[in-house]
Protein backbone atom coordinates (compact mmCIF):
# COMPACT_ATOMS: atom_id res chain seq x y z
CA UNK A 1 -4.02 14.27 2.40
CA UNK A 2 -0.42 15.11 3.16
CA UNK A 3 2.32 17.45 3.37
CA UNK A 4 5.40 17.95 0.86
CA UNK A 5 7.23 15.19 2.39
CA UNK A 6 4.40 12.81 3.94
CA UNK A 7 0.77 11.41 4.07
CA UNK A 8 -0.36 10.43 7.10
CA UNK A 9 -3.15 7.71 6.56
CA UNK A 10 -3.81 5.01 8.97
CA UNK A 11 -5.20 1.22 8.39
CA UNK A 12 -8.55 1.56 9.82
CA UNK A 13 -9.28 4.23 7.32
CA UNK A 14 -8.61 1.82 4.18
CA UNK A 15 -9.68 -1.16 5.77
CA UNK A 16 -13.22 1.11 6.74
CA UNK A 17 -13.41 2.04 2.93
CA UNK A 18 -13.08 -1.16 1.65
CA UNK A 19 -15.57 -2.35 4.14
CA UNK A 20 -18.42 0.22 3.07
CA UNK A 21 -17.94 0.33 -0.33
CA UNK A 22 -18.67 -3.88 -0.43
CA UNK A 23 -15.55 -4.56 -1.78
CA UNK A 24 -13.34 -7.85 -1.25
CA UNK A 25 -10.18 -6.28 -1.98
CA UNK A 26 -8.23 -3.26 -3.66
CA UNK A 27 -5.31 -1.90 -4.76
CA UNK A 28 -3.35 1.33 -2.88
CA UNK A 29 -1.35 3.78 -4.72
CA UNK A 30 0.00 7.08 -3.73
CA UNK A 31 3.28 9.39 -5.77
CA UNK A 32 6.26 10.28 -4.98
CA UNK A 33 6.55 13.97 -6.04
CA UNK A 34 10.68 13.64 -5.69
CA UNK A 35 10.35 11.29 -9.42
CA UNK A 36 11.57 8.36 -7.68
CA UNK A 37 9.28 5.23 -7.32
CA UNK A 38 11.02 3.19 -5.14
CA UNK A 39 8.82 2.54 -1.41
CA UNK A 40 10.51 3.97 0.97
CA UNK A 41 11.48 2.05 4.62
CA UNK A 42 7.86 3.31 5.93
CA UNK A 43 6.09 2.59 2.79
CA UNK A 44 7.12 -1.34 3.02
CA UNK A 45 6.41 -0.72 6.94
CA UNK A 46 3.18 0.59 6.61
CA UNK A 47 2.02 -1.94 3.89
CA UNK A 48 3.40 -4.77 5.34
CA UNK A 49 1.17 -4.17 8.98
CA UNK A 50 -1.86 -3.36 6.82
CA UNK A 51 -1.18 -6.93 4.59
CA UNK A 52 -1.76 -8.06 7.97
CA UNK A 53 -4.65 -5.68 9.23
CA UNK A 54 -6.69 -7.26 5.93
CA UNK A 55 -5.69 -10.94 6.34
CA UNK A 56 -7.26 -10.38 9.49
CA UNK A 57 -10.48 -9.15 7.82
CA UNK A 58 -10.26 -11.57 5.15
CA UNK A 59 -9.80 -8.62 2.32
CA UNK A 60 -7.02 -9.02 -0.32
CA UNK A 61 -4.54 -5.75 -0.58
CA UNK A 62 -3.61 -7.07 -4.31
CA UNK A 63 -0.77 -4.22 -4.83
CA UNK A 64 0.56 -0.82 -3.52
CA UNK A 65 1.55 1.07 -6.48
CA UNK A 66 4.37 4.47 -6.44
CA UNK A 67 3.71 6.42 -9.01
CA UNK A 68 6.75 9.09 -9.89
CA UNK A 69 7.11 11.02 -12.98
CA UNK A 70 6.63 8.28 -16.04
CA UNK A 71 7.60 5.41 -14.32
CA UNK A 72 6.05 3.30 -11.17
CA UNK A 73 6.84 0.59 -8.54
CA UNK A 74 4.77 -2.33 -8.06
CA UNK A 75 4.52 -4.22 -5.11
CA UNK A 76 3.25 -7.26 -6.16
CA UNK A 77 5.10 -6.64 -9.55
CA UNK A 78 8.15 -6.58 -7.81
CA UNK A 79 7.05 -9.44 -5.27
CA UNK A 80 8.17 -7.73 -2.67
CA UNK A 81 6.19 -9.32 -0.03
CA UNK A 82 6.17 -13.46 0.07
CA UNK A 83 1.98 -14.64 0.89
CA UNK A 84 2.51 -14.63 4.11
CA UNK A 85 2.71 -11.06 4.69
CA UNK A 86 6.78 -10.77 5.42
CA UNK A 87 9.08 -8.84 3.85
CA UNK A 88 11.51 -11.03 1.46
C-alpha cells in the first residue's frame, strides 16, 4: 500500500511473511508508475538494511525487482549489492 509517490513498508513486515508462510527466502518487487526502473537512493537504502535484517534470520532476499512500463531492474541482475550486504 502506498501513495502516488511512495510505499511505506517496513522489514519486520516481510521478514514476518516470510517467516509464516515457511519459506527460506523470496524475492521483492514493487513498480515504478513514473516508467523508469532504476531503484531509487531509498530503494538501495531500504534493501540494503533488510539484506541485513534476513542475514540475521538466516533467510535469503534473492532479488528486488522494479518493474516500469516494459522494462525492469534487477538487483541481483545488476549485482548491485556484493554478498556481504554493501553497496558496490
Amino acid at each position: 500500500m502506498g501513495t502516488l509517490t511512495q510505499t511505506s513498508i517496513n522489514n519486520r513486515t516481510v521478514i514476518k511473511r516470510t517467516l509464516l508462510n515457511n519459506a527460506q527466502g523470496f524475492i521483492l518487487l514493487h513498480n515504478h508508475p513514473s516508467g523508469n526502473p532504476l531503484p531509487s537512493f531509498h530503494d538501495i537504502e531500504w534493501t540494503s538494511k533488510l539484506r541485513k535484517a534476513c542475514d540475521l534470520m538466516e533467510l535469503s532476499l534473492l532479488d528486488h525487482i522494479i518493474l516500469a512500463d516494459d522494462c525492469y531492474f534487477s538487483f541481483s541482475g545488476e549485482k548491485v549489492f556484493e554478498y556481504d550486504g554493501t553497496v558496490e
